[in-house]
C-alpha atoms as a PDB file:
ATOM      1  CA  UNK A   1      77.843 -60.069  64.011  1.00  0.00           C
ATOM      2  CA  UNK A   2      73.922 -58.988  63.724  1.00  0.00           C
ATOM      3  CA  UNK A   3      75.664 -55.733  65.720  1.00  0.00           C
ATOM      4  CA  UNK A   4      77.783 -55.182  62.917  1.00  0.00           C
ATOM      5  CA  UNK A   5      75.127 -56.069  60.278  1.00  0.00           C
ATOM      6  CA  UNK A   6      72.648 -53.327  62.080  1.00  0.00           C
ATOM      7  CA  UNK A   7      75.279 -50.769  62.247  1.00  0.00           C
ATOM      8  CA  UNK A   8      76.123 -50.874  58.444  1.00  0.00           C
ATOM      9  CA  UNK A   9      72.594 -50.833  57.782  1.00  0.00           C
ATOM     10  CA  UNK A  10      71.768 -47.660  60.130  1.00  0.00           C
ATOM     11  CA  UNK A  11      75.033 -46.329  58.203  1.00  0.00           C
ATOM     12  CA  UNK A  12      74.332 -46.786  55.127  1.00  0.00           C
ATOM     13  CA  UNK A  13      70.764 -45.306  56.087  1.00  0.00           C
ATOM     14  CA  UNK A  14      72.377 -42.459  57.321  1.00  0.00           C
ATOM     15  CA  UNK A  15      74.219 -41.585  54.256  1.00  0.00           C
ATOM     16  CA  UNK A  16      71.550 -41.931  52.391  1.00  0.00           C
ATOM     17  CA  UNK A  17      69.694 -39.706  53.902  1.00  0.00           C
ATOM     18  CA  UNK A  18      72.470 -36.960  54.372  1.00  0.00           C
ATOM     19  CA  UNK A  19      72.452 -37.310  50.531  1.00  0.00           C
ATOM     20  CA  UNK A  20      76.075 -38.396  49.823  1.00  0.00           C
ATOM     21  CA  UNK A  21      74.546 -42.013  47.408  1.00  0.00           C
ATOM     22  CA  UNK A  22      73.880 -41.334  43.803  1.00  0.00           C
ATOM     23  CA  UNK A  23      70.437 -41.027  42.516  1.00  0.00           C
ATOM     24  CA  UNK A  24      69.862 -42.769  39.158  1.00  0.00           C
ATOM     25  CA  UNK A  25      68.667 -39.242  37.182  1.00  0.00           C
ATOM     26  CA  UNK A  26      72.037 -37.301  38.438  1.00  0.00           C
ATOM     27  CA  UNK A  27      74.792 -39.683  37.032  1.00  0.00           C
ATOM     28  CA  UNK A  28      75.836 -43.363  36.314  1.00  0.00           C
ATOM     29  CA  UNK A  29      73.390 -46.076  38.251  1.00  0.00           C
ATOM     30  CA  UNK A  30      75.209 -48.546  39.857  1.00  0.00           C
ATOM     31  CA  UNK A  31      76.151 -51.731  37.112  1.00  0.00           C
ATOM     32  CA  UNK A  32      76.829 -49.349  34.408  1.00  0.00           C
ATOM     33  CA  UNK A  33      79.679 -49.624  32.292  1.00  0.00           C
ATOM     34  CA  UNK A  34      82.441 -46.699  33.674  1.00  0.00           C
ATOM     35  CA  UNK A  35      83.777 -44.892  30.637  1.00  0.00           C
ATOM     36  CA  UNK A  36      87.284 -44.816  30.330  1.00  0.00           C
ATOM     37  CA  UNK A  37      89.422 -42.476  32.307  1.00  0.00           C
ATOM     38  CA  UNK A  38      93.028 -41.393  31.350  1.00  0.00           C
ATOM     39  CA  UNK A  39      95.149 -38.497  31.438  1.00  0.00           C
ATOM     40  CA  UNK A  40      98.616 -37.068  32.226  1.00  0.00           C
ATOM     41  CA  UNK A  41      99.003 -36.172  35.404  1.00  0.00           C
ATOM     42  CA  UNK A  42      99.711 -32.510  35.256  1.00  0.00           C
ATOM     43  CA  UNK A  43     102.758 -32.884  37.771  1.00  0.00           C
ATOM     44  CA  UNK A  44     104.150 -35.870  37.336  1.00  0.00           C
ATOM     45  CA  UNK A  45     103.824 -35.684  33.448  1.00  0.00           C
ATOM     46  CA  UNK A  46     102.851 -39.485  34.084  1.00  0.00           C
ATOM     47  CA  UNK A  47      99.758 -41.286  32.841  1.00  0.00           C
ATOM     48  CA  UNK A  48      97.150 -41.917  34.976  1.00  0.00           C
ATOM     49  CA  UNK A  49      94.462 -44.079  34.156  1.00  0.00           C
ATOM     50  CA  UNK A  50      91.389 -46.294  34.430  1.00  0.00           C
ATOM     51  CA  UNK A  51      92.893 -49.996  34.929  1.00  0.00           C
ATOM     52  CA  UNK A  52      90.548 -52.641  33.998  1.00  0.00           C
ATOM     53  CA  UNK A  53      90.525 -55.848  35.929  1.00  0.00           C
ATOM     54  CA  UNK A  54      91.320 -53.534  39.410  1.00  0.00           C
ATOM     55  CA  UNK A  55      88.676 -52.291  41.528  1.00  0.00           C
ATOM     56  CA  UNK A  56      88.994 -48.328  41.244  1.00  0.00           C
ATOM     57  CA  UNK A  57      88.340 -45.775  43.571  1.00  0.00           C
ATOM     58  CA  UNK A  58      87.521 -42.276  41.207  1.00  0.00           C
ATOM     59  CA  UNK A  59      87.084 -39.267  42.943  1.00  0.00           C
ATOM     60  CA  UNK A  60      86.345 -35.760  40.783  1.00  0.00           C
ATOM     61  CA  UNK A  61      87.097 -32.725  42.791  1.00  0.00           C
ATOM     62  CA  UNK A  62      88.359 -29.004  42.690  1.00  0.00           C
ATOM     63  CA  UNK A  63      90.376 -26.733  43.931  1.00  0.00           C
ATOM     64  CA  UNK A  64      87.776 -24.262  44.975  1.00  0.00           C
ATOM     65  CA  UNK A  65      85.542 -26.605  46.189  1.00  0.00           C
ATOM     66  CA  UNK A  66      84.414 -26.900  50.051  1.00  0.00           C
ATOM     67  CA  UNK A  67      83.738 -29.989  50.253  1.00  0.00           C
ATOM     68  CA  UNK A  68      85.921 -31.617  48.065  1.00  0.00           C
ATOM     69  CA  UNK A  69      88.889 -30.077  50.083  1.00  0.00           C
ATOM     70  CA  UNK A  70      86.494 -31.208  53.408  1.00  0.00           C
ATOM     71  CA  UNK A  71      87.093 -34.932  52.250  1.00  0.00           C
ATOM     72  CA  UNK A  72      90.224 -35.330  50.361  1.00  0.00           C
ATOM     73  CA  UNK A  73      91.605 -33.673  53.934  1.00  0.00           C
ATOM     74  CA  UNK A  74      90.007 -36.063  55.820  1.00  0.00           C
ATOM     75  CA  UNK A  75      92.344 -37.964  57.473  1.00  0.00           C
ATOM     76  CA  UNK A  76      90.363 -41.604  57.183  1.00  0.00           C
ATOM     77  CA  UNK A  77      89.802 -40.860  53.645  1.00  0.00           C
ATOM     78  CA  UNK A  78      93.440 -40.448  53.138  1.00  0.00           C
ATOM     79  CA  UNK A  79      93.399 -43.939  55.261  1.00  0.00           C
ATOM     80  CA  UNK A  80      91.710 -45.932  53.435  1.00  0.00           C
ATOM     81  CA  UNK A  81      92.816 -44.877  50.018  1.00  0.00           C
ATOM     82  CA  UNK A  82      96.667 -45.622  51.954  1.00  0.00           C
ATOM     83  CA  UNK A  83      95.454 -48.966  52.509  1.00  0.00           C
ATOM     84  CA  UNK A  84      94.039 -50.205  49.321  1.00  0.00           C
ATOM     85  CA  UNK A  85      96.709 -48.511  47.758  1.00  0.00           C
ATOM     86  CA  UNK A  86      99.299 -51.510  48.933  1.00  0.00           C
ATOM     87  CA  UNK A  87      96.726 -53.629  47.314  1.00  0.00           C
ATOM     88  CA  UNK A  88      97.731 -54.471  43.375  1.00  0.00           C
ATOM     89  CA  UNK A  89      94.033 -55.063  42.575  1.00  0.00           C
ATOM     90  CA  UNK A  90      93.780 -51.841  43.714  1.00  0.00           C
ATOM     91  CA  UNK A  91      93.924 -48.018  41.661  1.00  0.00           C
ATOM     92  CA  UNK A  92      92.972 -44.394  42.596  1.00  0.00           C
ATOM     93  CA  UNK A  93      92.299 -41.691  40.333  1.00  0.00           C
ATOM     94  CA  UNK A  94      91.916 -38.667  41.661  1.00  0.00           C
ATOM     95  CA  UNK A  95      90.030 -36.360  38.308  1.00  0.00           C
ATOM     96  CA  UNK A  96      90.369 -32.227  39.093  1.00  0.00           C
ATOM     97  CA  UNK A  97      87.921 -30.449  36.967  1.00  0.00           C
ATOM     98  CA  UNK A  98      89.748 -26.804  38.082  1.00  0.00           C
ATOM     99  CA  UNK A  99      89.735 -24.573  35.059  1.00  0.00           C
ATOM    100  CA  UNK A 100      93.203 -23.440  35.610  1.00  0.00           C
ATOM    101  CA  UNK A 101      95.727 -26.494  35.805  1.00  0.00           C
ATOM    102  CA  UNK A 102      98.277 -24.039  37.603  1.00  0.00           C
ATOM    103  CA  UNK A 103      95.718 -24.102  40.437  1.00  0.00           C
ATOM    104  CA  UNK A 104      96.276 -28.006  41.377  1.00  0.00           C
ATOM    105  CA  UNK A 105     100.026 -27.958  42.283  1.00  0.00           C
ATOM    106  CA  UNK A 106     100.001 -25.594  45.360  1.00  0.00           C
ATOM    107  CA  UNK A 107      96.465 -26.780  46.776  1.00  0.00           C
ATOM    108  CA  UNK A 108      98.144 -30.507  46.734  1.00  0.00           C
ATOM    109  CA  UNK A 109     101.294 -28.876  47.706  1.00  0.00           C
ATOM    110  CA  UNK A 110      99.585 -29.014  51.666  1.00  0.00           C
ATOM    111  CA  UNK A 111     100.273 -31.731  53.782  1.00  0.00           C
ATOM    112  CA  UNK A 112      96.730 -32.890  53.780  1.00  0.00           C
ATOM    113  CA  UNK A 113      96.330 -33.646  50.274  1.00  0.00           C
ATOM    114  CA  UNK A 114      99.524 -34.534  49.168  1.00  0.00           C
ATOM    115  CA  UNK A 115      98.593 -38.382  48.586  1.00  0.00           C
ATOM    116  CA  UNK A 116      96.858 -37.278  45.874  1.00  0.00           C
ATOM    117  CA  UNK A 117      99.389 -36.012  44.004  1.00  0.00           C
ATOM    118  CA  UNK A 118     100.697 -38.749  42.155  1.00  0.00           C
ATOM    119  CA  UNK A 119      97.306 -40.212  40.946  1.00  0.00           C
ATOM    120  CA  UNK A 120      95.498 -36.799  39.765  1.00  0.00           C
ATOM    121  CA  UNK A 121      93.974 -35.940  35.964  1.00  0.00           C
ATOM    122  CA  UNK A 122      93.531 -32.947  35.284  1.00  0.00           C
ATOM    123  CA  UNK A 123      89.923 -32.366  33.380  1.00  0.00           C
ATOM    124  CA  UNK A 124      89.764 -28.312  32.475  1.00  0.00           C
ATOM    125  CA  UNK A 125      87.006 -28.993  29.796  1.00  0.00           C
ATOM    126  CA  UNK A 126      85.087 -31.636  32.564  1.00  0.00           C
ATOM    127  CA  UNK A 127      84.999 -33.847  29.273  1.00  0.00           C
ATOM    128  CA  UNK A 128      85.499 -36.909  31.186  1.00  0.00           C
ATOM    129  CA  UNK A 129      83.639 -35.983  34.376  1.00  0.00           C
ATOM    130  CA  UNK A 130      80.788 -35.096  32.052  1.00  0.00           C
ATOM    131  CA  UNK A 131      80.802 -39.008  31.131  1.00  0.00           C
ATOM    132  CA  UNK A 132      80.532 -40.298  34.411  1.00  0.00           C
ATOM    133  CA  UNK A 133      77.670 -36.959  35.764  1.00  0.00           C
ATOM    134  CA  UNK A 134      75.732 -34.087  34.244  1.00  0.00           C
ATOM    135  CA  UNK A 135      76.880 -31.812  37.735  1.00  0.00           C
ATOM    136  CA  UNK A 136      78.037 -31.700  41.337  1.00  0.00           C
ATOM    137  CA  UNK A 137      81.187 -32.352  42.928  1.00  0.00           C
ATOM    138  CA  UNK A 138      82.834 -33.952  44.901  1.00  0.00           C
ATOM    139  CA  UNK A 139      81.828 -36.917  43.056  1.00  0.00           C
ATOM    140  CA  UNK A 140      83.239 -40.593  44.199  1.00  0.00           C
ATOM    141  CA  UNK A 141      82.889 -44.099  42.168  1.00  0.00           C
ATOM    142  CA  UNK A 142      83.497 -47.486  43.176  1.00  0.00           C
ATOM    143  CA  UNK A 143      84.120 -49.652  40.094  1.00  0.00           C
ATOM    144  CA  UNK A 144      84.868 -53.132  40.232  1.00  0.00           C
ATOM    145  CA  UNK A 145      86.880 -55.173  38.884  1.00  0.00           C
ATOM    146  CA  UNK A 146      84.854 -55.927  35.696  1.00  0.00           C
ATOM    147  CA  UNK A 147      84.789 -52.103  34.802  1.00  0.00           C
ATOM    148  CA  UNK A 148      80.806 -51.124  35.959  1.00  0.00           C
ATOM    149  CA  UNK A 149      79.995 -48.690  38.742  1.00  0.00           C
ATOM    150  CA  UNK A 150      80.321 -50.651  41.666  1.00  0.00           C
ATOM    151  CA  UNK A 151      78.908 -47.717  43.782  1.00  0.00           C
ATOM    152  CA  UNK A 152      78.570 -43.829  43.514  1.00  0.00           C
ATOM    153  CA  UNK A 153      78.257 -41.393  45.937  1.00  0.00           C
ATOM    154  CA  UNK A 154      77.546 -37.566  45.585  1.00  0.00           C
ATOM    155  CA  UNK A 155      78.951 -35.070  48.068  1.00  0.00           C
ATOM    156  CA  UNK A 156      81.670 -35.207  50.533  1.00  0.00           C
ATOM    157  CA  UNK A 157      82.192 -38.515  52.454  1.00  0.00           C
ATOM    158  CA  UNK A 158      83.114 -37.435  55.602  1.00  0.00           C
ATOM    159  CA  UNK A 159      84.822 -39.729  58.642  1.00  0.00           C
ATOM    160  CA  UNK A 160      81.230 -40.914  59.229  1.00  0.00           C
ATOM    161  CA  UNK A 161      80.674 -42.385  56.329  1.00  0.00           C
ATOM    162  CA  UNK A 162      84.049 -44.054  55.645  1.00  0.00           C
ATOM    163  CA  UNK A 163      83.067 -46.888  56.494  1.00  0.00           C
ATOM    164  CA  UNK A 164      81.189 -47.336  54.390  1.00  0.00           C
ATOM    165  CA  UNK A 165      83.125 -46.588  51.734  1.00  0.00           C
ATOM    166  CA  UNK A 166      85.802 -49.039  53.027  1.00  0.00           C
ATOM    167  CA  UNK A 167      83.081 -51.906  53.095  1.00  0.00           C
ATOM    168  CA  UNK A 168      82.056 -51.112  49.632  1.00  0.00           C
ATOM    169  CA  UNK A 169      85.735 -51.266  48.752  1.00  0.00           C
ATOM    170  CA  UNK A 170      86.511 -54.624  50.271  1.00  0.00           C
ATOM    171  CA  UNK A 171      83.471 -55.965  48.870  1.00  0.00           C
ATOM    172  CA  UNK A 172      83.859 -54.848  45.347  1.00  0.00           C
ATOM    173  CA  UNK A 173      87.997 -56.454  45.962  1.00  0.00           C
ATOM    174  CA  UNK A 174      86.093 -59.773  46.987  1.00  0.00           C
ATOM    175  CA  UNK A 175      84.168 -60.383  43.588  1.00  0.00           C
END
């Protein structure tokens, strides 16, 4: 167990350092209030949304963005999102600030990012990713189950650092 308990630490460390956690002047601080989120999904013509009482994993991306593409292909991002996804205290919102809406359907057309397809917003204006962060993408929030910001992170999570987004996950699924 104290194994464990040093790993996560050095982890989390880690991340921190590689700059992937949130810094208080560049977005929402952790126990903030999340602002809503809702949208129609721009292929599915269904509403996706911010559920309240579920633990929700947000992630705002693009189209022509590195490493946004780097982690939504990342096979134990896909994972974990899988896994919680089974879960009905569970949501994922996946929040595209592309310009162009026509640009989302073939980029989530590839085999590698098709999970994402049924839980996308589309966000042309960045009106709602402008609540949550002045800038930067590929922006990810935890938010538990009592609607604040659980935990942010800015930048791609990469299969390092899954981890610990999967701890913060459980944890948040706990309280």
């Amino acid at each position: 167990m104290k194994k464990l308990s040093l790993f996560l630490v050095c982890l989390v460390i880690a991340v921190c350092a590689y700059g992937q956690t949130e810094t208080a002047s560049n977005g929402l601080k952790n126990g903030e209030p999340a602002p809503m989120l809702k949208g129609v999904n721009p292929l599915t013509n269904q509403t996706v949304q911010l559920v309240q009482g579920k633990v929700n994993l947000v992630v705002f991306w693009a189209t022509w963005c590195r490493f946004c593409a780097q982690e939504l292909r990342t096979p134990e991002f896909a994972a974990v999102v899988d896994k919680y996804l089974k879960n009905p205290d569970f949501n994922f919102i996946a929040v595209s600030v592309d310009e162009k809406v026509e640009d989302i359907a073939p980029f989530v057309q590839k085999p590698e990012y098709s999970y994402i397809k049924n839980y996308i917003i589309s966000d042309p204006q960045r009106a709602q990713f402008l609540n949550y962060a002045p800038k930067s993408i590929p922006r990810t929030y935890v938010i538990g189950k009592d609607g604040k910001i659980f935990k942010s992170f800015l930048g791609s999570i990469d299969a390092d650092a899954i981890e610990v987004l999967d701890e913060f996950i459980e944890t948040a699924l706990k309280k």
